[in-house]
Protein backbone atom coordinates (compact mmCIF):
# COMPACT_ATOMS: atom_id res chain seq x y z
CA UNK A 1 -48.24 -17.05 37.44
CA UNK A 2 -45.55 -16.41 35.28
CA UNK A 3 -44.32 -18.00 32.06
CA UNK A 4 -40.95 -19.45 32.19
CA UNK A 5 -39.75 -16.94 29.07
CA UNK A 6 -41.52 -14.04 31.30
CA UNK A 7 -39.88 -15.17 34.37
CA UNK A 8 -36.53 -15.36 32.38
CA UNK A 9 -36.54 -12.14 31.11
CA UNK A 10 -37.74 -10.42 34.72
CA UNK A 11 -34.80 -12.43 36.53
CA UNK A 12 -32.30 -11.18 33.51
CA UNK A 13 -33.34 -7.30 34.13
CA UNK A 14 -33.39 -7.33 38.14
CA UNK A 15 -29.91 -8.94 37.88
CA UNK A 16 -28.89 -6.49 35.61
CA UNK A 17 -29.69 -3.82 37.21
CA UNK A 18 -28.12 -5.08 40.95
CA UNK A 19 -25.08 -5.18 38.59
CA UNK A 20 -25.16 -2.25 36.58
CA UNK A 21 -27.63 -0.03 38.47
CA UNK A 22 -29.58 0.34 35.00
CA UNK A 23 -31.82 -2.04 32.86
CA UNK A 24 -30.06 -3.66 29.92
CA UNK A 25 -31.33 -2.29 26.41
CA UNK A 26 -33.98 -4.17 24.15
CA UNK A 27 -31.19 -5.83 22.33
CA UNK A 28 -29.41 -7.40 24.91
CA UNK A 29 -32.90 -8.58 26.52
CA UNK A 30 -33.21 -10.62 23.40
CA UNK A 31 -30.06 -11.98 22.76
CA UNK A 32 -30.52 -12.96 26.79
CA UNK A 33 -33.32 -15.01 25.67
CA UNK A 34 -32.02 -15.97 22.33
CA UNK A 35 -35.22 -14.60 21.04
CA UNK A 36 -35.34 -13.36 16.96
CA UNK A 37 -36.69 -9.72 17.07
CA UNK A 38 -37.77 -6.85 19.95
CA UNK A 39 -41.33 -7.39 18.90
CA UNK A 40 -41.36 -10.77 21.90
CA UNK A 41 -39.55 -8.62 24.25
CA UNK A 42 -42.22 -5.64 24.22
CA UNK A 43 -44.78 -8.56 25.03
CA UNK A 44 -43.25 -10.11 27.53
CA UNK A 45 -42.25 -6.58 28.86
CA UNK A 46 -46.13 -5.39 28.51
CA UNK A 47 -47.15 -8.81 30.19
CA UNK A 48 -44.69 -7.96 33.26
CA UNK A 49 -46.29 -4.94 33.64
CA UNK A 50 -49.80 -5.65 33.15
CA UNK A 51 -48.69 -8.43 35.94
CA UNK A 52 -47.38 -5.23 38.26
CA UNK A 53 -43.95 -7.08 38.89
CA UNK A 54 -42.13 -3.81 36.54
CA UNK A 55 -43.01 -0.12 35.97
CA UNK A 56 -41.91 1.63 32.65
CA UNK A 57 -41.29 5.18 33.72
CA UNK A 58 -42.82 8.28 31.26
CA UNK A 59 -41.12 9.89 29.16
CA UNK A 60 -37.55 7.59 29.44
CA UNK A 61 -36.36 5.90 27.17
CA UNK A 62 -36.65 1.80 28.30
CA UNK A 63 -36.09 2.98 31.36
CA UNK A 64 -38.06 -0.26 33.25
CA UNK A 65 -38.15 -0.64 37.26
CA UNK A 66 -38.66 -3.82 39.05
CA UNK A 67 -41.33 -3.11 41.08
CA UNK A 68 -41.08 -6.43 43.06
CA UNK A 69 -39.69 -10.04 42.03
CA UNK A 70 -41.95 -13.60 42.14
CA UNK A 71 -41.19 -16.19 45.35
CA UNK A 72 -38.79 -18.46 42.69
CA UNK A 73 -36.77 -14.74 42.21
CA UNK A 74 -36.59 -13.61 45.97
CA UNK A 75 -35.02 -16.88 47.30
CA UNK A 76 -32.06 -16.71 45.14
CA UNK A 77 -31.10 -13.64 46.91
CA UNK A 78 -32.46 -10.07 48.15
CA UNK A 79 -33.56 -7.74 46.18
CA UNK A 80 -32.39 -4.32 45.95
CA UNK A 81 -33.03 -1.52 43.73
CA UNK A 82 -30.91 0.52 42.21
CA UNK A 83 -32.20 3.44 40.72
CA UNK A 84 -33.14 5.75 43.66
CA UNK A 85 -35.65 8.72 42.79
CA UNK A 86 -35.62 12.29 44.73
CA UNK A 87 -37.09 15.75 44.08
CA UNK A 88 -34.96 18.28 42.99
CA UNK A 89 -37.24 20.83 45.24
CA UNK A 90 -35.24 22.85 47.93
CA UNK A 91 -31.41 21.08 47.08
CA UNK A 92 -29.04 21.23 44.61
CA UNK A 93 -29.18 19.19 41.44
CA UNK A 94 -28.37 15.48 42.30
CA UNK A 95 -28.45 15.63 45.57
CA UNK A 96 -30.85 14.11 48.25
CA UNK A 97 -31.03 13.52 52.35
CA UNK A 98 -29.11 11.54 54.03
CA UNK A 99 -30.83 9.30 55.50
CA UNK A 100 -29.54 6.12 58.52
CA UNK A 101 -29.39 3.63 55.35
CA UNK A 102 -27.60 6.01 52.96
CA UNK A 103 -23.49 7.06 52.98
CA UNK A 104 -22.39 10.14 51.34
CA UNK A 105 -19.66 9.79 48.38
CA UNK A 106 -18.20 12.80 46.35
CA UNK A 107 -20.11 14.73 43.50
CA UNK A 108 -16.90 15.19 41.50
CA UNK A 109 -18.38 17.06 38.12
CA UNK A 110 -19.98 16.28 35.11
CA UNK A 111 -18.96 13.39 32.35
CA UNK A 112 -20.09 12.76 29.32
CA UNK A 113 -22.57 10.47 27.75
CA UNK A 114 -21.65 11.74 23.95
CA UNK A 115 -19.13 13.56 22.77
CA UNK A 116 -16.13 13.24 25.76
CA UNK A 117 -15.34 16.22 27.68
CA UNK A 118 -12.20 17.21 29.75
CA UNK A 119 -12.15 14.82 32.83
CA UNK A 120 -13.53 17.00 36.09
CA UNK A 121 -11.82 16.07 39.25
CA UNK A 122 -13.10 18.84 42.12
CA UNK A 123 -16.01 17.93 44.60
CA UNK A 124 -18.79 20.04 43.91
CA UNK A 125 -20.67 18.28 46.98
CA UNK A 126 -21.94 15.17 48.82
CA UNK A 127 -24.57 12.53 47.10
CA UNK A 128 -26.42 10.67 49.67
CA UNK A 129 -26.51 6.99 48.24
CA UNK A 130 -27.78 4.10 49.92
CA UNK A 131 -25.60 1.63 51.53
CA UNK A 132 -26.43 -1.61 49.44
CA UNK A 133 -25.14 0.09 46.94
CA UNK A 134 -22.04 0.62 47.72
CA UNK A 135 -19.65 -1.97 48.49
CA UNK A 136 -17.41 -2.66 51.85
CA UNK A 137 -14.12 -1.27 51.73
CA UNK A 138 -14.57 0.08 47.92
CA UNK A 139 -13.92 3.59 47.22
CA UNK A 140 -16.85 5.43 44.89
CA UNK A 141 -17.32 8.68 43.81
CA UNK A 142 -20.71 10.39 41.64
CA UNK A 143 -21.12 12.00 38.20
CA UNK A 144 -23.24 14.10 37.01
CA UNK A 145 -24.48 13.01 33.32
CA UNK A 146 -24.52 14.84 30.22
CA UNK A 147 -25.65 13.98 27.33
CA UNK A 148 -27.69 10.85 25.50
CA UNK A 149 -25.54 8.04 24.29
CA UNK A 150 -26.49 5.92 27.31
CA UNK A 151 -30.00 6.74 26.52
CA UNK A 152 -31.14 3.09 25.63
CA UNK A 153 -29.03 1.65 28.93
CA UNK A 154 -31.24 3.53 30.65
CA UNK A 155 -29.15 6.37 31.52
CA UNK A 156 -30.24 10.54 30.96
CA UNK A 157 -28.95 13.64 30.65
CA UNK A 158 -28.73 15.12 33.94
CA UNK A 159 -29.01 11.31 36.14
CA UNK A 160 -26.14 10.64 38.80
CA UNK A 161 -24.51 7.92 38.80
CA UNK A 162 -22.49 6.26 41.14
CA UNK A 163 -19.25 4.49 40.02
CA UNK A 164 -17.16 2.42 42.09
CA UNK A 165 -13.05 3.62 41.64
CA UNK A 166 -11.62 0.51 40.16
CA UNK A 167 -9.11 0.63 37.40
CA UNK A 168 -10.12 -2.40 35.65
CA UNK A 169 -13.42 -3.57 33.99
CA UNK A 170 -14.78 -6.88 32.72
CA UNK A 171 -16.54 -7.08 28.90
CA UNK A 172 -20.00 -5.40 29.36
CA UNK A 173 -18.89 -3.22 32.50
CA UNK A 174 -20.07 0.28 32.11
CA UNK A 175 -17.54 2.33 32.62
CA UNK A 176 -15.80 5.76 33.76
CA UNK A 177 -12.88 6.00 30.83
CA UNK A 178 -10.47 8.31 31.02
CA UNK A 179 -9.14 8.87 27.26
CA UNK A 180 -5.56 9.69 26.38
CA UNK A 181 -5.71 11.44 29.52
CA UNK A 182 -7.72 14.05 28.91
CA UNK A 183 -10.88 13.63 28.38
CA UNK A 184 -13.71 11.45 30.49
CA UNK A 185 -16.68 9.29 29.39
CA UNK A 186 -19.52 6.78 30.20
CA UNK A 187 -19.93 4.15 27.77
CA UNK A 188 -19.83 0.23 27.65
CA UNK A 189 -16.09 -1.55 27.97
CA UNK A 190 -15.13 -4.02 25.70
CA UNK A 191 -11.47 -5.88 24.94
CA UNK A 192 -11.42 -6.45 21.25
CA UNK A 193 -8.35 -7.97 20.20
CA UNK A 194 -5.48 -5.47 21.17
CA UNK A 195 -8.04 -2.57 20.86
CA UNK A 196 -10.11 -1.16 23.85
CA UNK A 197 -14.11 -0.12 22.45
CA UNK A 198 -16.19 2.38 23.70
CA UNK A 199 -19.64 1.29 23.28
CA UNK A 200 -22.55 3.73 23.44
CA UNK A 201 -26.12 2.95 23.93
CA UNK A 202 -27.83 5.05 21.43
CA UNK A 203 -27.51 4.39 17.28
CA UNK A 204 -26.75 7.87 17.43
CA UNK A 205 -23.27 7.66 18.50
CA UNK A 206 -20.53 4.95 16.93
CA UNK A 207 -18.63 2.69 18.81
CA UNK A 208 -14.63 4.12 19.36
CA UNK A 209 -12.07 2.05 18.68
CA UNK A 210 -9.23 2.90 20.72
CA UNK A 211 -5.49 1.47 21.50
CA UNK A 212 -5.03 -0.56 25.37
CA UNK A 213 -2.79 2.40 26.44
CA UNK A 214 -5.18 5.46 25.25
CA UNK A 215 -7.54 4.54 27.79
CA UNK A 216 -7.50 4.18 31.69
CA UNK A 217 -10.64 2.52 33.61
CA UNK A 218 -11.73 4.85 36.59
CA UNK A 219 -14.61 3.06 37.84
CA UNK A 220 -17.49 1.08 37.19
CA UNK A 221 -21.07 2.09 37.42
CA UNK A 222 -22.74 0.57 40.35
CA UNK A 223 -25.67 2.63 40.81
CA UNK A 224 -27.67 5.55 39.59
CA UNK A 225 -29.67 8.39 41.32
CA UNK A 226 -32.64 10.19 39.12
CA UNK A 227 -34.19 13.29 39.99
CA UNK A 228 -37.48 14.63 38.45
């Protein structure tokens, strides 16, 4: 049986990650639970493990899965994962079989998670992606990530991830941003005032502070495909 505080912060992550596709990072677990430092949310994290309900996978960065959700979770609504493993063996980078419960959508190039660079717009190939993730009548497209400023949202140098086209984004979206036209990046969307902010996920990288009409929302990440 689960504490309420454990079961709290296991309902917060598998909702986060049906919305985002990736886990949210230690910071936002415990402002979630309005708890006062990390050091509760590595318990409770170490207790939901020990309990089998998430796996931390080696050598990521956070990077939790829900491994499966408690009877009070699973009747609020289905569970789904979202970040689908493959094998790079015997196919190109990113890409995995199609299977009957997957759809194909566009590999369309690389984008940055650092240090934008120039937005990529040619299909390189087809991504099989599994149908729950992708939602009726939506368009979505892949991208291929490079770099480590999403590190601590749970998203690597080299993942995939799958972004539904959408030109707007709410506070907290993770988003594709296209930058005074140019250039292309992954990072966290927030209205601030008149300004648009370009969160990363690693203390690495600052936040940019941009005007409304330097930057255009191409999608939203909705999913995310990890090969090892």
């Amino acid at each position: 049986m689960l504490t309420k505080k454990q079961l709290d912060l296991l309902d917060f992550i598998n909702r986060r990650m049906q919305r985002d596709g990736v886990p949210p990072s230690f910071d936002e677990m415990k402002e979630a639970l309005d708890l006062r430092s990390k050091s509760g949310i590595h318990r409770l994290i170490t207790a939901l493990e020990e309990r089998g309900f998430i796996r931390r996978l080696p050598h990521r960065a956070r990077a939790i899965e829900v491994v499966k959700l408690p009877d009070a979770l699973e009747n609020r609504g289905g569970f789904a994962p979202r970040v689908i493993e493959g094998d790079r063996a015997d196919q190109p980078a990113g890409a995995m079989p199609v299977t009957a419960s997957a759809g194909e959508v566009p590999l369309m190039g690389r984008i940055a998670a650092g240090t934008p660079i120039e937005a990529i717009a040619h299909v390189s190939h087809h991504v099989a992606v599994p149908n729950a993730m992708l939602a009726t009548g939506k368009s979505h497209y892949a991208l291929e990530v490079k770099g480590d400023s999403m590190i601590e949202a749970g998203i690597n140098d080299g993942d995939v991830v799958v972004i539904e086209e959408r030109a707007d984004a709410d506070n907290g979206d993770i988003v594709v941003a296209l930058v005074d036209d140019q250039e292309a990046t992954l990072k966290r969307f927030y209205r601030r005032g008149g300004m648009i902010a370009l969160e990363a996920a690693n203390p690495a990288y600052e936040t940019r502070m941009l005007r409304g009409d330097q930057v255009k929302v191409q999608g939203r990440l909705v999913g995310l495909i990890r090969t090892y």
